[in-house]
N, C-alpha and C. Protein backbone atom coordinates (compact mmCIF):
# COMPACT_ATOMS: atom_id res chain seq x y z
N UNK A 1 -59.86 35.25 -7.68
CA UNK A 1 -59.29 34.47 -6.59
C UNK A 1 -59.79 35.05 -5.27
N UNK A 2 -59.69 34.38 -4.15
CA UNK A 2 -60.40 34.32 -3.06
C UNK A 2 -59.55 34.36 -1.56
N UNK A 3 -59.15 34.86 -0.66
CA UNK A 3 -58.86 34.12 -0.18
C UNK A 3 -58.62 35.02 1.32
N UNK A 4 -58.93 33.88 2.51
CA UNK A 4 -59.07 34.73 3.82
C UNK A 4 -59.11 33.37 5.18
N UNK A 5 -59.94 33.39 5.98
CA UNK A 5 -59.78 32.41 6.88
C UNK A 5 -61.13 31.93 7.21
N UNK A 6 -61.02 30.75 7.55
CA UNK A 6 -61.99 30.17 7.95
C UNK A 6 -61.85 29.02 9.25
N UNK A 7 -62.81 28.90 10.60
CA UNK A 7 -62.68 28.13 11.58
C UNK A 7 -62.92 26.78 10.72
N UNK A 8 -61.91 26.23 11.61
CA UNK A 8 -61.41 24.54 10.83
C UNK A 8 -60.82 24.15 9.44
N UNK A 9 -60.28 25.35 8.94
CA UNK A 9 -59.45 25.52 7.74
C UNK A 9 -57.79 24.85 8.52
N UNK A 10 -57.47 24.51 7.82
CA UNK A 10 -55.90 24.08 7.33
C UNK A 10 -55.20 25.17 6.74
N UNK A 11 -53.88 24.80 6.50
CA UNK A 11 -53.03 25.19 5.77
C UNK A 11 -52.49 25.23 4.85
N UNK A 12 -53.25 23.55 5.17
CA UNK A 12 -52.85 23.57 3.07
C UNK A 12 -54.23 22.94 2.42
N UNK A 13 -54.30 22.42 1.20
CA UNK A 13 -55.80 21.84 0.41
C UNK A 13 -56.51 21.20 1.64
N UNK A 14 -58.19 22.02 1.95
CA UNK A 14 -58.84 21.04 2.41
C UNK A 14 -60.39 21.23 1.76
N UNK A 15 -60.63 20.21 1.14
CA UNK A 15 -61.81 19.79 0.63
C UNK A 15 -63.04 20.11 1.46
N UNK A 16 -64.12 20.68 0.26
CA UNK A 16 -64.99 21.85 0.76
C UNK A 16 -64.68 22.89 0.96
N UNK A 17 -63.81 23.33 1.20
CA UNK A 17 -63.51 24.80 1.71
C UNK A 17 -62.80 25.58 0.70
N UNK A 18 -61.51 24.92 0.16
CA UNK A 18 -60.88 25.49 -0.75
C UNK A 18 -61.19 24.98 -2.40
N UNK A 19 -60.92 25.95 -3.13
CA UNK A 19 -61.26 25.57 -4.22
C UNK A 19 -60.30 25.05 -5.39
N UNK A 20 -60.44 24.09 -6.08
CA UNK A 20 -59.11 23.90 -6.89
C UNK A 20 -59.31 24.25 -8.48
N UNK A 21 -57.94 25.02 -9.11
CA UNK A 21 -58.18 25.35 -10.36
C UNK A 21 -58.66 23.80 -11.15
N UNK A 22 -59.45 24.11 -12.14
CA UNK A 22 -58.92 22.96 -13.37
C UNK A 22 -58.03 23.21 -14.30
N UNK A 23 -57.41 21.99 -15.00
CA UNK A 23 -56.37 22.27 -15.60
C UNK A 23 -56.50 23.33 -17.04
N UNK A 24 -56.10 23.84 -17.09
CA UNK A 24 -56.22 25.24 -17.90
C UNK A 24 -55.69 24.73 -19.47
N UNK A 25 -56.67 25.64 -20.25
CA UNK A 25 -56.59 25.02 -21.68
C UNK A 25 -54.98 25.94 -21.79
N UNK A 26 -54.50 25.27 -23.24
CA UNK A 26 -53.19 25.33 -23.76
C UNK A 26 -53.17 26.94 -24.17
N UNK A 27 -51.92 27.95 -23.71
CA UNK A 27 -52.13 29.48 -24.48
C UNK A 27 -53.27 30.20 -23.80
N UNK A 28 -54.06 30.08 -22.72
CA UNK A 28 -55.03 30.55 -21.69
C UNK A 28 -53.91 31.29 -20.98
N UNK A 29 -54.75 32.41 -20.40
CA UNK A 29 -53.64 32.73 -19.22
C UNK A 29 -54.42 32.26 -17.79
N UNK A 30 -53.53 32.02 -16.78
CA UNK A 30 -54.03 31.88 -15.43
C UNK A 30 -53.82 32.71 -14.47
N UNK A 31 -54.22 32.36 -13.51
CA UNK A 31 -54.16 33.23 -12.16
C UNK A 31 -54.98 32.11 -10.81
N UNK A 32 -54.28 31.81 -9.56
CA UNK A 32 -54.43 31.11 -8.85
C UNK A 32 -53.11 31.38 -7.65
N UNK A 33 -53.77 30.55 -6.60
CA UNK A 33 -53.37 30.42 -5.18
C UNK A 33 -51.72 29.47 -5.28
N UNK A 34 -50.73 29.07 -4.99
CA UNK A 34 -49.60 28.24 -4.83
C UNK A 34 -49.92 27.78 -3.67
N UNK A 35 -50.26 26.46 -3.79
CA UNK A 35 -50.16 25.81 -2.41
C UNK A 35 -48.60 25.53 -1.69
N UNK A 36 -49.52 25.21 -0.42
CA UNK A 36 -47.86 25.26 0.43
C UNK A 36 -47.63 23.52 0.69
N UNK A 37 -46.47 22.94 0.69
CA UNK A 37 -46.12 21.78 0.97
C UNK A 37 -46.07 21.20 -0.28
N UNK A 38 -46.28 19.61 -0.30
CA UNK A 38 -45.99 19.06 -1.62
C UNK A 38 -46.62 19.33 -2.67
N UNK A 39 -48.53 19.57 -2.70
CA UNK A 39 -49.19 19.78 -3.88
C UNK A 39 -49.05 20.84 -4.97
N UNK A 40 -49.06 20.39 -5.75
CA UNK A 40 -48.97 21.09 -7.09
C UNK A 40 -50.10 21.68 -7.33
N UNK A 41 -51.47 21.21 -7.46
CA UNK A 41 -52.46 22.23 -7.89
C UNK A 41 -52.66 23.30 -7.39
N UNK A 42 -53.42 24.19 -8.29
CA UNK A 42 -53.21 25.35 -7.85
C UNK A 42 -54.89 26.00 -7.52
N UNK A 43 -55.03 26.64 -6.61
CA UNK A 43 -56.69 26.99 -6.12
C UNK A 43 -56.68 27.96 -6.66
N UNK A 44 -58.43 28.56 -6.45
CA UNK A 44 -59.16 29.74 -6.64
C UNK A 44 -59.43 30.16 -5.58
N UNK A 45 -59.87 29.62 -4.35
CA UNK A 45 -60.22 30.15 -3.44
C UNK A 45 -59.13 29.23 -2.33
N UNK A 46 -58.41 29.87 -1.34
CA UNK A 46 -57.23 29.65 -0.38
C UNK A 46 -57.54 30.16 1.26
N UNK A 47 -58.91 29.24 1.65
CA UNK A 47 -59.29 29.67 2.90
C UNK A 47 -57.88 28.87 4.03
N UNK A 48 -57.57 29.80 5.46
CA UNK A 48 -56.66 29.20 6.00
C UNK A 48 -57.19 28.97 7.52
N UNK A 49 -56.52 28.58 8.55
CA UNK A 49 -56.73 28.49 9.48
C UNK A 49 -56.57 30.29 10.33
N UNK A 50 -57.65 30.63 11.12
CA UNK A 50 -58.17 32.01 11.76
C UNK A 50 -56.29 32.07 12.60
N UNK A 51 -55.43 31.72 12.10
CA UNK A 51 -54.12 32.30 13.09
C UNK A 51 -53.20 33.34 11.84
N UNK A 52 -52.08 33.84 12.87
CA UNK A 52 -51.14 35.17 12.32
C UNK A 52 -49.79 34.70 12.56
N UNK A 53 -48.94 34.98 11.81
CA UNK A 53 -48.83 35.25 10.76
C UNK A 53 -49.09 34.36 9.44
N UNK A 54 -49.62 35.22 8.31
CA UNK A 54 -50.13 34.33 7.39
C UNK A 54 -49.92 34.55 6.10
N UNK A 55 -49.25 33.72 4.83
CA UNK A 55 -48.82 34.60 3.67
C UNK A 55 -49.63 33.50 2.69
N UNK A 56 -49.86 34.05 1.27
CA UNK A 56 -50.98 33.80 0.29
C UNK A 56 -49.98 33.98 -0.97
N UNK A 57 -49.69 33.03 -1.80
CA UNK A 57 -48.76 32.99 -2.80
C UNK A 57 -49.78 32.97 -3.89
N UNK A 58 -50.08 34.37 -5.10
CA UNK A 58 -50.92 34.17 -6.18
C UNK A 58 -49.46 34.19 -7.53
N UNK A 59 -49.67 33.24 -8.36
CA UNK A 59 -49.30 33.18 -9.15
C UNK A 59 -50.30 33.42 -10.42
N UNK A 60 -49.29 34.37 -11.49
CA UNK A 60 -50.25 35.05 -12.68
C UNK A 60 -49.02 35.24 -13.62
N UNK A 61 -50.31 34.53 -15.13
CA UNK A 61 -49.44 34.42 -16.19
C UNK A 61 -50.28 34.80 -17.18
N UNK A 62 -50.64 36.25 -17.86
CA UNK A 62 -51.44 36.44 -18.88
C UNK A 62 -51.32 35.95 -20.19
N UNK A 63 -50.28 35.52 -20.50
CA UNK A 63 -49.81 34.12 -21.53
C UNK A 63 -50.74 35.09 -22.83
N UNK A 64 -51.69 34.58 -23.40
CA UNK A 64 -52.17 34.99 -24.35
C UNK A 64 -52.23 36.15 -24.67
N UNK A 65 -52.78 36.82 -24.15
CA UNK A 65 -53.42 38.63 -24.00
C UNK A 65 -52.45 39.18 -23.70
N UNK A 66 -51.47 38.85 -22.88
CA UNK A 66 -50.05 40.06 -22.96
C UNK A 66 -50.37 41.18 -22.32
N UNK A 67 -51.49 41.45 -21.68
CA UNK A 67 -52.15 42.43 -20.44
C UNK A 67 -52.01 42.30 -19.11
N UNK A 68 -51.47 43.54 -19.03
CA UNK A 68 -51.18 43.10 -17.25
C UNK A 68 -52.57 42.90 -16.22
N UNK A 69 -52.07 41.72 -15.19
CA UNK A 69 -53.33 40.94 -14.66
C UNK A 69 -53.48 42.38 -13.45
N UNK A 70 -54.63 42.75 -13.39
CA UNK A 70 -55.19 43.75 -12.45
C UNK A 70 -55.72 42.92 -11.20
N UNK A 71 -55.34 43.00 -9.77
CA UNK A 71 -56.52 42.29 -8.55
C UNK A 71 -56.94 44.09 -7.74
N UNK A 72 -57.71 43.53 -7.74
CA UNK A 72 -58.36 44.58 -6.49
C UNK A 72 -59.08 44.23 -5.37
N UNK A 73 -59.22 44.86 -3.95
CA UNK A 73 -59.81 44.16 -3.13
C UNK A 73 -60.49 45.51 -2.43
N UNK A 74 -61.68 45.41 -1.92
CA UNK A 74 -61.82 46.41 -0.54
C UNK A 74 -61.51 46.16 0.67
N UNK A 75 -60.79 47.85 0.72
CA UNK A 75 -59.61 47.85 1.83
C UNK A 75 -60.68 48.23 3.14
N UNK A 76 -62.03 48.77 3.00
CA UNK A 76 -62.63 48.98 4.64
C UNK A 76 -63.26 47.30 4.82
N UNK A 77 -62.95 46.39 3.82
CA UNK A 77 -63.19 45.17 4.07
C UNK A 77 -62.33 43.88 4.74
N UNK A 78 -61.40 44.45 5.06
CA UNK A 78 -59.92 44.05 5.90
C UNK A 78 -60.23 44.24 7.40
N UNK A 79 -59.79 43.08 8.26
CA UNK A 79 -60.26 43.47 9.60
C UNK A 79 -58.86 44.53 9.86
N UNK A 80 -59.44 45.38 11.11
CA UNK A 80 -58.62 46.16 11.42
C UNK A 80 -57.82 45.89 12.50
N UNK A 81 -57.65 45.13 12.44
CA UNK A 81 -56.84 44.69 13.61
C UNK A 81 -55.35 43.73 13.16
N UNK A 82 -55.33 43.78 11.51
CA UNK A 82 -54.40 43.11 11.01
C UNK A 82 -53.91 44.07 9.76
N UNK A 83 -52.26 43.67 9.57
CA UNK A 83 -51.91 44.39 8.67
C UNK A 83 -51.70 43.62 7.28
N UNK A 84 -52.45 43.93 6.81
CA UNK A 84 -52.20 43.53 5.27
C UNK A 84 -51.34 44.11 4.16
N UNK A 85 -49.96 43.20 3.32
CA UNK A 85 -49.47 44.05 2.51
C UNK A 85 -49.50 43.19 1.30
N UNK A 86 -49.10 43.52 -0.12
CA UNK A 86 -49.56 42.74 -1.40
C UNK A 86 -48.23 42.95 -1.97
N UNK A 87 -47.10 42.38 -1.77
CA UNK A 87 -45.90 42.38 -2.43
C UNK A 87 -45.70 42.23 -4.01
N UNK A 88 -45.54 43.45 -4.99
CA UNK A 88 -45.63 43.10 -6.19
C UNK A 88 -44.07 43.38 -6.65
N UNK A 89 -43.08 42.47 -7.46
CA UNK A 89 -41.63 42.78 -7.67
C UNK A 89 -41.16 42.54 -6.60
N UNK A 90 -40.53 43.93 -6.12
CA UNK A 90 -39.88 44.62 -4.63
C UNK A 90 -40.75 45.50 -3.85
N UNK A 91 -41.91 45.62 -4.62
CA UNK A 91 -42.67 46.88 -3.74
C UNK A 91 -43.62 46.37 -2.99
N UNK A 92 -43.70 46.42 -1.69
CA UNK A 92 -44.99 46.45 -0.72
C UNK A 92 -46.00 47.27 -0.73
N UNK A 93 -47.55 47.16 -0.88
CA UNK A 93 -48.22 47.99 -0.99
C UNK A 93 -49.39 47.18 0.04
N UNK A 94 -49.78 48.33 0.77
CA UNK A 94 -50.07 48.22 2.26
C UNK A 94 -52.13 48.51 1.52
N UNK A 95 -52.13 47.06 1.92
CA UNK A 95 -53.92 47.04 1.35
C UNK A 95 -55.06 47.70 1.99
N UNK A 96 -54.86 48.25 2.69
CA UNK A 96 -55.47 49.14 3.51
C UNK A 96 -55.58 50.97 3.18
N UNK A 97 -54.38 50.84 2.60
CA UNK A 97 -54.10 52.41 1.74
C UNK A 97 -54.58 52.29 0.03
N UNK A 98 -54.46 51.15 -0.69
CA UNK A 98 -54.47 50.90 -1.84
C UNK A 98 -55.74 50.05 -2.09
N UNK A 99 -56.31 50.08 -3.25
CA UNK A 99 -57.25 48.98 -3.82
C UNK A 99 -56.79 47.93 -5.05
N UNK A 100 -55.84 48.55 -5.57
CA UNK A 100 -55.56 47.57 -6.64
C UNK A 100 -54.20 47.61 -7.13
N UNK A 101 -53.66 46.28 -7.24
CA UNK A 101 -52.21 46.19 -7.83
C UNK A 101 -52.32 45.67 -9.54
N UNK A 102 -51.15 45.88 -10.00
CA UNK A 102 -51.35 45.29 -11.64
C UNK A 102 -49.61 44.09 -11.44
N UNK A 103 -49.95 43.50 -12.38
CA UNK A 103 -48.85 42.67 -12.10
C UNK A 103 -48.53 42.28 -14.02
N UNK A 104 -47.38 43.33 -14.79
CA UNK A 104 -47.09 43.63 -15.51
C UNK A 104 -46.80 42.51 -16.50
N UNK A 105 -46.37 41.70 -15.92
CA UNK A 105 -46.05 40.39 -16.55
C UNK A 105 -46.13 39.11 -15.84
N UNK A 106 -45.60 37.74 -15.95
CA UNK A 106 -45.88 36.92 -15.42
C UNK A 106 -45.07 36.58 -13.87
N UNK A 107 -45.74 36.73 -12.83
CA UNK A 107 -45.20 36.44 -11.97
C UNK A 107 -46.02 36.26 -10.79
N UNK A 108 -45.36 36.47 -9.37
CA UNK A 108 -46.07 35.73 -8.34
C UNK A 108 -45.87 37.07 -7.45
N UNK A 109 -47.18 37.76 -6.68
CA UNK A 109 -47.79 37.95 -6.02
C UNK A 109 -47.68 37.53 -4.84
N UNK A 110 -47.45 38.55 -3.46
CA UNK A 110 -47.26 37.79 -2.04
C UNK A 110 -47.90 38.41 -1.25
N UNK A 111 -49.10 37.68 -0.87
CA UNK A 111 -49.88 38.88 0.42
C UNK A 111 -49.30 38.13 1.75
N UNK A 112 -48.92 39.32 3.13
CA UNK A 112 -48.98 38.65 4.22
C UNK A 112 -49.66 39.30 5.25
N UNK A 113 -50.19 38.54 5.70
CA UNK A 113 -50.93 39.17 7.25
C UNK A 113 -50.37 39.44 8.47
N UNK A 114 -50.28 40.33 9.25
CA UNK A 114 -49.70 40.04 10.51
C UNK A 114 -50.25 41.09 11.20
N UNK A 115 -50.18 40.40 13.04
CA UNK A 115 -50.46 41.41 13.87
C UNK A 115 -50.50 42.78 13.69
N UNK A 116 -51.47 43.92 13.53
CA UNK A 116 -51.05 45.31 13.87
C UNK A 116 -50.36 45.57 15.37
N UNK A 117 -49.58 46.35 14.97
CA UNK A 117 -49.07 46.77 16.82
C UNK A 117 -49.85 48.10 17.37
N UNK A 118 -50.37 47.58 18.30
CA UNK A 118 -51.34 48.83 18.95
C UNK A 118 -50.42 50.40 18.73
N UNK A 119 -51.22 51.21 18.76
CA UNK A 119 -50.49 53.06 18.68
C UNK A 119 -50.21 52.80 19.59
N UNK A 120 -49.61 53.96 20.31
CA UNK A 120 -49.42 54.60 21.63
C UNK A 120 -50.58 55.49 20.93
């Protein structure tokens, strides 16, 4: 899965830009984007509009395999000027310190973006 900003992106499905799952064979496991508003399908790639604050709903269901779904991302690949965290359960894990979360069983994944506040 994919997902970050792009000039003239939306917020929710926009054609060309974002990508949409196909419907997934029976006993497969998945992993994909939750769109926001009425649509149901679910993407691979979840480009948004370049504004803050911004949150990314991945839903993951290893269904078959019974293995917990691993994401990883590079963290010097994050602009620095935003704070990124990857909500797994109850725990926040700050993507900038971490590379990879596991997500033990079936559930949903919450990244959000927001302003860093300058140091003193």
């Amino acid at each position: 899965v994919h997902f970050g900003w792009k000039e003239g992106a939306g917020n929710g499905y926009d054609s060309g830009v974002d990508v949409l799952i196909p419907p997934f064979a029976m006993g497969s496991g998945m992993v994909g984007f939750l769109q926001t508003g009425d649509r149901k399908e679910m993407l691979y790639t979840d480009l948004r509009a370049p504004e803050l604050p911004q949150e990314w709903k991945i839903s993951a269901d290893p269904l078959r395999t019974r293995r917990p779904v691993q994401f990883s991302w590079d963290p010097a690949s994050l602009p620095k000027d935003v704070s990124f965290t990857i909500r797994v359960g109850n725990k926040d894990v700050d993507m900038s310190q971490s590379s990879t979360v596991s997500l033990p069983e079936k559930g949903v994944l919450v990244i959000r973006a927001t302003k860093k506040e300058p140091q003193p």
